[in-house]
PDB file of N, CA and C in Angstrom:
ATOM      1  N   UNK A   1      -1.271  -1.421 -13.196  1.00  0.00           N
ATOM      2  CA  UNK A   1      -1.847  -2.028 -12.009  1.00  0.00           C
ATOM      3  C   UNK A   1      -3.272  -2.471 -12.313  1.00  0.00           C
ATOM      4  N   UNK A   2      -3.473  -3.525 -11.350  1.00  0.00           N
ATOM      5  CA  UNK A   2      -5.108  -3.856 -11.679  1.00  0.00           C
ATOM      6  C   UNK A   2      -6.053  -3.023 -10.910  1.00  0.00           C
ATOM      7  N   UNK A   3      -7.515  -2.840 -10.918  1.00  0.00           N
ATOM      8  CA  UNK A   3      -8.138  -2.686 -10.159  1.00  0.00           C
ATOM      9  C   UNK A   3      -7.904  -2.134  -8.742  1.00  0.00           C
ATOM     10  N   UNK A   4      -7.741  -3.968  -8.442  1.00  0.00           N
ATOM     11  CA  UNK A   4      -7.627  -4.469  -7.285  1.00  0.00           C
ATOM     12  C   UNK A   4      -6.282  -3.810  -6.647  1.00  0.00           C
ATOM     13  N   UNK A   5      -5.445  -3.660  -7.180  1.00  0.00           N
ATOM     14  CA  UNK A   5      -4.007  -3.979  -6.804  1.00  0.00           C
ATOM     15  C   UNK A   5      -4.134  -1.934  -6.715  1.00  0.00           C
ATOM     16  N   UNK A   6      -4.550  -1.103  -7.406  1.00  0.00           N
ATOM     17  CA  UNK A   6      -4.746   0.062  -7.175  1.00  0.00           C
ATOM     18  C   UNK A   6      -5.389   0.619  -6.183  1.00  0.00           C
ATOM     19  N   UNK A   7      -6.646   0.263  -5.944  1.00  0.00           N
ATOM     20  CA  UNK A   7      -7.237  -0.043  -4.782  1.00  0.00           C
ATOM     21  C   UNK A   7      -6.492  -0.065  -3.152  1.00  0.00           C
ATOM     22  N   UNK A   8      -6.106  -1.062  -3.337  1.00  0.00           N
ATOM     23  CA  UNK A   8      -4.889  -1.473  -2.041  1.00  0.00           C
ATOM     24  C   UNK A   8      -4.064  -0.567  -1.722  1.00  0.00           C
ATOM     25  N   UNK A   9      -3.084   0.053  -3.136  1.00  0.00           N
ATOM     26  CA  UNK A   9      -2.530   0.838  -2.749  1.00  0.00           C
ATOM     27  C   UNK A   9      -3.201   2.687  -2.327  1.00  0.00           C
ATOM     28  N   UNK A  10      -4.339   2.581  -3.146  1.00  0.00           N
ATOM     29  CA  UNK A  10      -4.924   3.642  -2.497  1.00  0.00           C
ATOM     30  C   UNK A  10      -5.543   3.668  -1.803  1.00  0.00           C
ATOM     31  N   UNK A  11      -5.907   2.600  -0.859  1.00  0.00           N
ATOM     32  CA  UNK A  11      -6.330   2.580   0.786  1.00  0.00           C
ATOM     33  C   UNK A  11      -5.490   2.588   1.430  1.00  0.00           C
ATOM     34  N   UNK A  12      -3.968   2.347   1.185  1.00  0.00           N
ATOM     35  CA  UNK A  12      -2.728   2.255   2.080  1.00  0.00           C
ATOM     36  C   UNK A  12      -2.323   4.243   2.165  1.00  0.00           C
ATOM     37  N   UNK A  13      -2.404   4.718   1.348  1.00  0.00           N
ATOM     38  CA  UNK A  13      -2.123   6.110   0.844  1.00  0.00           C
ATOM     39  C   UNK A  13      -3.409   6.809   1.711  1.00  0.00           C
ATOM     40  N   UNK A  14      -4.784   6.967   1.850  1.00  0.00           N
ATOM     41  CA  UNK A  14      -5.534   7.149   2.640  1.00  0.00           C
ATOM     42  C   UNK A  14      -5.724   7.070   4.173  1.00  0.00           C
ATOM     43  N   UNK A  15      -5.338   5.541   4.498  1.00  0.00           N
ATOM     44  CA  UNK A  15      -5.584   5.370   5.496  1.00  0.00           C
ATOM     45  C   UNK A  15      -3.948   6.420   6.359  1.00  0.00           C
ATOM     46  N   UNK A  16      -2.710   6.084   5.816  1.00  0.00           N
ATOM     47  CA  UNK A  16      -1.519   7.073   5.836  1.00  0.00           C
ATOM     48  C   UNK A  16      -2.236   8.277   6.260  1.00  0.00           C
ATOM     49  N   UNK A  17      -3.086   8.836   5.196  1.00  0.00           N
ATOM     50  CA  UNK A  17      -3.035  10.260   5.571  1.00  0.00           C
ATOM     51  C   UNK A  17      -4.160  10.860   5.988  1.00  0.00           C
ATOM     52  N   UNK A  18      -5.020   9.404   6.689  1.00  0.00           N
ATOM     53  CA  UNK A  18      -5.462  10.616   7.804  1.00  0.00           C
ATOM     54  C   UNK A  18      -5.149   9.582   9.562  1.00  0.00           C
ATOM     55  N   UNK A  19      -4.459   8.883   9.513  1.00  0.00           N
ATOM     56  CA  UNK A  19      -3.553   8.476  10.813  1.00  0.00           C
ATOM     57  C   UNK A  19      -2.197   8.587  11.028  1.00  0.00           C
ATOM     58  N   UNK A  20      -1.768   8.487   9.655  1.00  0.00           N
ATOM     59  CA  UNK A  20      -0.313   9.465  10.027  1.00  0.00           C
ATOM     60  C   UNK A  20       0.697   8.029  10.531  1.00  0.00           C
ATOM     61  N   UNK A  21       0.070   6.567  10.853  1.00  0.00           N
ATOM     62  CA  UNK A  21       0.929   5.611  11.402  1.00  0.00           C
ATOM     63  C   UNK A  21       1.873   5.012  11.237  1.00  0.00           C
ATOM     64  N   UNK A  22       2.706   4.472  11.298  1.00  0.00           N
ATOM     65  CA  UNK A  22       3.943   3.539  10.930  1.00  0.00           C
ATOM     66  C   UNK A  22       3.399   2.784  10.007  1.00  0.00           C
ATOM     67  N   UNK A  23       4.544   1.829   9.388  1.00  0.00           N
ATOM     68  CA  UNK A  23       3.983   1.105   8.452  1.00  0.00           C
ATOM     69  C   UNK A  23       3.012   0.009   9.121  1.00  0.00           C
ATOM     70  N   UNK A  24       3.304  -0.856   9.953  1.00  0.00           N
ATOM     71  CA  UNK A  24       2.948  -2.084  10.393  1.00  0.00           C
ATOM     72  C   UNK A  24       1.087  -1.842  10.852  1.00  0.00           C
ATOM     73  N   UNK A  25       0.882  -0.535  11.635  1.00  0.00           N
ATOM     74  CA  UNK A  25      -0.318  -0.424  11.547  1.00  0.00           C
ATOM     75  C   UNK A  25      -0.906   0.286  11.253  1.00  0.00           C
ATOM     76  N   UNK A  26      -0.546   0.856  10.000  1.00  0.00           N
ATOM     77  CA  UNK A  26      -1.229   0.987   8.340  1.00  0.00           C
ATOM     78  C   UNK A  26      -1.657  -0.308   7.886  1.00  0.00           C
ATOM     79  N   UNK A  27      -0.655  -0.938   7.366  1.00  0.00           N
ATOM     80  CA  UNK A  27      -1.163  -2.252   7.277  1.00  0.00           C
ATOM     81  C   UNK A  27      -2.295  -2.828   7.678  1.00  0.00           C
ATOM     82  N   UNK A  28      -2.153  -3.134   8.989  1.00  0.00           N
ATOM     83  CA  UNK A  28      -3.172  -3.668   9.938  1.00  0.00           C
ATOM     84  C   UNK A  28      -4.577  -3.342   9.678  1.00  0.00           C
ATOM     85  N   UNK A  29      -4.488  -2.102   9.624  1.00  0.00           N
ATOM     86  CA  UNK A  29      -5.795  -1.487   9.365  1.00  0.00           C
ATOM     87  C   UNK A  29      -6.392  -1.240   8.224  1.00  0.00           C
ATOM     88  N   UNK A  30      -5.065  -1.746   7.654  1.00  0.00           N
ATOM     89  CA  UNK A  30      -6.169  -1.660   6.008  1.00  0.00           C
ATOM     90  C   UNK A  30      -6.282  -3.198   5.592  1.00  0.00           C
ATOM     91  N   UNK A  31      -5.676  -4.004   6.149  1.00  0.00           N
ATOM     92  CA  UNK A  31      -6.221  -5.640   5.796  1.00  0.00           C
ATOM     93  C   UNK A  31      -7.083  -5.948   6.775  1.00  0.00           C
ATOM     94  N   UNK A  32      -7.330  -5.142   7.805  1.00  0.00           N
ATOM     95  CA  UNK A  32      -8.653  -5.542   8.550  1.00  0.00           C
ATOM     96  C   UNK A  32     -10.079  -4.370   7.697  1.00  0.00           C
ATOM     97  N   UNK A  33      -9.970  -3.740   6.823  1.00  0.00           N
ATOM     98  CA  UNK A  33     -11.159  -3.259   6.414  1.00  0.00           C
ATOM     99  C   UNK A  33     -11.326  -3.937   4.877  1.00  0.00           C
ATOM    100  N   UNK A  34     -10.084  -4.646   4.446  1.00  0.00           N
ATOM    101  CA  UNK A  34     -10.253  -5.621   3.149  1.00  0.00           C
ATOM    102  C   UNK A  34     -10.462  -6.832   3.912  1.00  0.00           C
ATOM    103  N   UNK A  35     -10.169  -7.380   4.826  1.00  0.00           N
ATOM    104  CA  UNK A  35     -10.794  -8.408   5.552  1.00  0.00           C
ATOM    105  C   UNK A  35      -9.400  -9.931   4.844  1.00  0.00           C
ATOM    106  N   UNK A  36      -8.382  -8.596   4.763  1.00  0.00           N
ATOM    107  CA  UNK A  36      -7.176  -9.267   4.845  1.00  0.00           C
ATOM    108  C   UNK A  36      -6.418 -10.174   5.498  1.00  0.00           C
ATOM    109  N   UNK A  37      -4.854 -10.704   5.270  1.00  0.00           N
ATOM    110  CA  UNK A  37      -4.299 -10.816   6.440  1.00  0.00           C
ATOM    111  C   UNK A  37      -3.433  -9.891   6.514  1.00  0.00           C
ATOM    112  N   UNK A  38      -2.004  -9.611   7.322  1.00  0.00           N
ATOM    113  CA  UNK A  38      -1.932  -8.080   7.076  1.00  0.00           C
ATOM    114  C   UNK A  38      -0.635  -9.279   6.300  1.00  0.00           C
ATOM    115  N   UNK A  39      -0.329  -9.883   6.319  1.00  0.00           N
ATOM    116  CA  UNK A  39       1.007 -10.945   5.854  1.00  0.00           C
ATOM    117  C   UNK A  39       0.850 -10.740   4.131  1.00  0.00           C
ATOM    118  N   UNK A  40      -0.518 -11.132   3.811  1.00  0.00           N
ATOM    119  CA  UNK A  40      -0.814 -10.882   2.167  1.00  0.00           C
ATOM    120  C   UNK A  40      -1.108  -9.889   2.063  1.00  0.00           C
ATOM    121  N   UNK A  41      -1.574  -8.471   2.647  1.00  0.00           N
ATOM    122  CA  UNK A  41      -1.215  -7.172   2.308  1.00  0.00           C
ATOM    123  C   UNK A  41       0.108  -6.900   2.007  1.00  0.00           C
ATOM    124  N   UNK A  42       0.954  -7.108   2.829  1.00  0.00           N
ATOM    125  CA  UNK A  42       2.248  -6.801   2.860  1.00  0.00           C
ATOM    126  C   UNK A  42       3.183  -7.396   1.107  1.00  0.00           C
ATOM    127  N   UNK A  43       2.378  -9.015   1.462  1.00  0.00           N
ATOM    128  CA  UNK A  43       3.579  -9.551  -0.294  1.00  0.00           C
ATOM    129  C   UNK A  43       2.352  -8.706  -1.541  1.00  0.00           C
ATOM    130  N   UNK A  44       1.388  -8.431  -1.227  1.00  0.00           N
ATOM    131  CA  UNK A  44       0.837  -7.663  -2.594  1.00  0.00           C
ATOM    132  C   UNK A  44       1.536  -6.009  -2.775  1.00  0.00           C
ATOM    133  N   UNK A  45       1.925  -5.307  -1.339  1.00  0.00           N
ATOM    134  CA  UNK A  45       2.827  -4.707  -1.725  1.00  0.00           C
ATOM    135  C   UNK A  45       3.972  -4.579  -2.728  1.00  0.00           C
ATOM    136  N   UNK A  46       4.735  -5.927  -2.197  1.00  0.00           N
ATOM    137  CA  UNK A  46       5.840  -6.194  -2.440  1.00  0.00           C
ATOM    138  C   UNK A  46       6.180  -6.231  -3.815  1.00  0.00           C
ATOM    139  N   UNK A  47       5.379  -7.254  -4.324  1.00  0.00           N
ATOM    140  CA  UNK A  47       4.449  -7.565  -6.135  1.00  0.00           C
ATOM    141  C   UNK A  47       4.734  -6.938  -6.384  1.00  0.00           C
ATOM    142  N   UNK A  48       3.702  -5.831  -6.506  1.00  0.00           N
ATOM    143  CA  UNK A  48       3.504  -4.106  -6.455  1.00  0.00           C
ATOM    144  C   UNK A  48       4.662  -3.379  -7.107  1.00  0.00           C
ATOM    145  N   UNK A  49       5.531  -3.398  -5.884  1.00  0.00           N
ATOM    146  CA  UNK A  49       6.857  -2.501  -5.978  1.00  0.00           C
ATOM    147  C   UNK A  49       7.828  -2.972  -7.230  1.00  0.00           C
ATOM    148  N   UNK A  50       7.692  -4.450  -6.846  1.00  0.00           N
ATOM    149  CA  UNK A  50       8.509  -5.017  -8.197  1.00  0.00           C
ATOM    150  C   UNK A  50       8.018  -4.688  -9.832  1.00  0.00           C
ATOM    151  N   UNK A  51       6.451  -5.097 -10.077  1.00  0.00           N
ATOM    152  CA  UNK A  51       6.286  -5.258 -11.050  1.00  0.00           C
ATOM    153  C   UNK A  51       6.349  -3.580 -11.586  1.00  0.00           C
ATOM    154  N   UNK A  52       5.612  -3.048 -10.401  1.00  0.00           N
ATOM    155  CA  UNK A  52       5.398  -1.343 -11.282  1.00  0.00           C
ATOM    156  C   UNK A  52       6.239  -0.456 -10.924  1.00  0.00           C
ATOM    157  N   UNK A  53       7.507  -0.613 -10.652  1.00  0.00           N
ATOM    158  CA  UNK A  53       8.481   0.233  -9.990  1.00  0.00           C
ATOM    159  C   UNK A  53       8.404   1.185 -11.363  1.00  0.00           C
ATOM    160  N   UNK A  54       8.552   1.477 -12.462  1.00  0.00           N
ATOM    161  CA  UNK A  54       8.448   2.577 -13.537  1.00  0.00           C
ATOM    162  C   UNK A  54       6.856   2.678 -14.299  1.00  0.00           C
ATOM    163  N   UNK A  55       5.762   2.412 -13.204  1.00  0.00           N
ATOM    164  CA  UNK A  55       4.600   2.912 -13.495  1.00  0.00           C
ATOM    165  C   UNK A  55       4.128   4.039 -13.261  1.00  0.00           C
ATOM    166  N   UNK A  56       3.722   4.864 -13.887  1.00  0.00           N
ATOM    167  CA  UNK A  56       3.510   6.395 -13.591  1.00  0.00           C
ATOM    168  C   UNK A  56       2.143   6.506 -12.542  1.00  0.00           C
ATOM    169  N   UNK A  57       1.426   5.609 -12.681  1.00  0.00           N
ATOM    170  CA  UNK A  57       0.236   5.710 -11.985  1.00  0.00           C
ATOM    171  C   UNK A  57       0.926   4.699 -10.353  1.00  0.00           C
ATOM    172  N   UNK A  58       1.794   4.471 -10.029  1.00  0.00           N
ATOM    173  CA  UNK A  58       2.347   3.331  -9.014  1.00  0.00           C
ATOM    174  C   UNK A  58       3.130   4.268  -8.258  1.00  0.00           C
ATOM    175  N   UNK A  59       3.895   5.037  -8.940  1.00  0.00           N
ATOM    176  CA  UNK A  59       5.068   5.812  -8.747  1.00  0.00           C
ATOM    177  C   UNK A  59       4.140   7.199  -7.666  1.00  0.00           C
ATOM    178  N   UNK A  60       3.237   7.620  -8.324  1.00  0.00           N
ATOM    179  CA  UNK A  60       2.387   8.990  -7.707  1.00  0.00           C
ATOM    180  C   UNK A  60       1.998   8.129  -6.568  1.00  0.00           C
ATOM    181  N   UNK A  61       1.126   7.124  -6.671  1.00  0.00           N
ATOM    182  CA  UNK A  61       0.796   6.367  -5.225  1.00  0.00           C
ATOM    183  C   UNK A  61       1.544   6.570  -3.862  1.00  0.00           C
ATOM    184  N   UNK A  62       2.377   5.661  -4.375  1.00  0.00           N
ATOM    185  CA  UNK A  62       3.787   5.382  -3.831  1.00  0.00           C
ATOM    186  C   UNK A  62       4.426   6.495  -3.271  1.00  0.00           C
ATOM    187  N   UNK A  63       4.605   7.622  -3.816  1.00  0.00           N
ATOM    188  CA  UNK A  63       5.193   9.272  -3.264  1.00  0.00           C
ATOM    189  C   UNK A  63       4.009   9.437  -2.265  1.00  0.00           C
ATOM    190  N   UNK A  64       3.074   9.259  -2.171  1.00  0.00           N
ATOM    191  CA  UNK A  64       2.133   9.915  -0.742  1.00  0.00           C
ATOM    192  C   UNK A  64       2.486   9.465   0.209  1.00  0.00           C
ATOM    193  N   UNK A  65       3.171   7.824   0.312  1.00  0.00           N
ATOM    194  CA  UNK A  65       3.562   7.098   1.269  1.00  0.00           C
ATOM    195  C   UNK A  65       4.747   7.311   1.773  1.00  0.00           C
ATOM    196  N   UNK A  66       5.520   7.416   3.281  1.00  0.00           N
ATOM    197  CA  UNK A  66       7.271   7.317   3.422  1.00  0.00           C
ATOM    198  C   UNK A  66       8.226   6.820   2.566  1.00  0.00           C
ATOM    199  N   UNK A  67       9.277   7.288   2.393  1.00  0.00           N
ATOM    200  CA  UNK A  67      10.079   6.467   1.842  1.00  0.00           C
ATOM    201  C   UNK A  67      10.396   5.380   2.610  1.00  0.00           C
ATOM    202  N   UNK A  68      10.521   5.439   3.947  1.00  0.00           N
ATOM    203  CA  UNK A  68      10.861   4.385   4.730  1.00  0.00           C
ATOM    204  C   UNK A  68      10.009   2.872   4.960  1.00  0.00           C
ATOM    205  N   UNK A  69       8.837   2.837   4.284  1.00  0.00           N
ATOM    206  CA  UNK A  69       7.675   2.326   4.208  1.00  0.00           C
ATOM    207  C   UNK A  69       8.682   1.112   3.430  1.00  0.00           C
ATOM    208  N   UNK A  70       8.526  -0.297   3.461  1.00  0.00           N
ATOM    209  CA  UNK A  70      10.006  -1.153   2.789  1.00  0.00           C
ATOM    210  C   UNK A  70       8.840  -2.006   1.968  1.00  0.00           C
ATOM    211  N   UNK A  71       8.111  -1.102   1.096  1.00  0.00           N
ATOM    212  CA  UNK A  71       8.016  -2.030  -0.362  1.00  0.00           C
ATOM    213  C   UNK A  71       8.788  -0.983  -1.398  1.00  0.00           C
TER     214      UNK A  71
END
């Protein structure tokens, strides 16, 4: 993962655990403090899931979050 793209996912993993919210406003709230949209939060997820699905550092991320969470 890059930087950037680590980042994202560890503000998505944060903001999760200390609001506890659904996916949609998780989201929300973390492309309004990247000054996102939550639409390109969502496909950098998506990226994400595809490119690093057997990344060890993607994979630990990723486990803090629901499974139900659909990246």
């Amino acid at each position: 993962m890059t930087p950037k793209e680590r980042e994202l996912l560890q503000g998505m993993c944060n903001c999760y655990a200390s609001c506890g919210d659904d996916f949609e406003n998780t989201v929300g709230m973390v492309a309004s403090a990247r000054d996102r949209t939550q639409l390109d939060v969502k496909e950098s997820l998506v990226t994400m899931a595809k490119n690093y699905a057997s990344d060890k550092d993607y994979l630990t991320l990723r486990g803090r979050l629901p499974a139900e969470f659909p990246f």
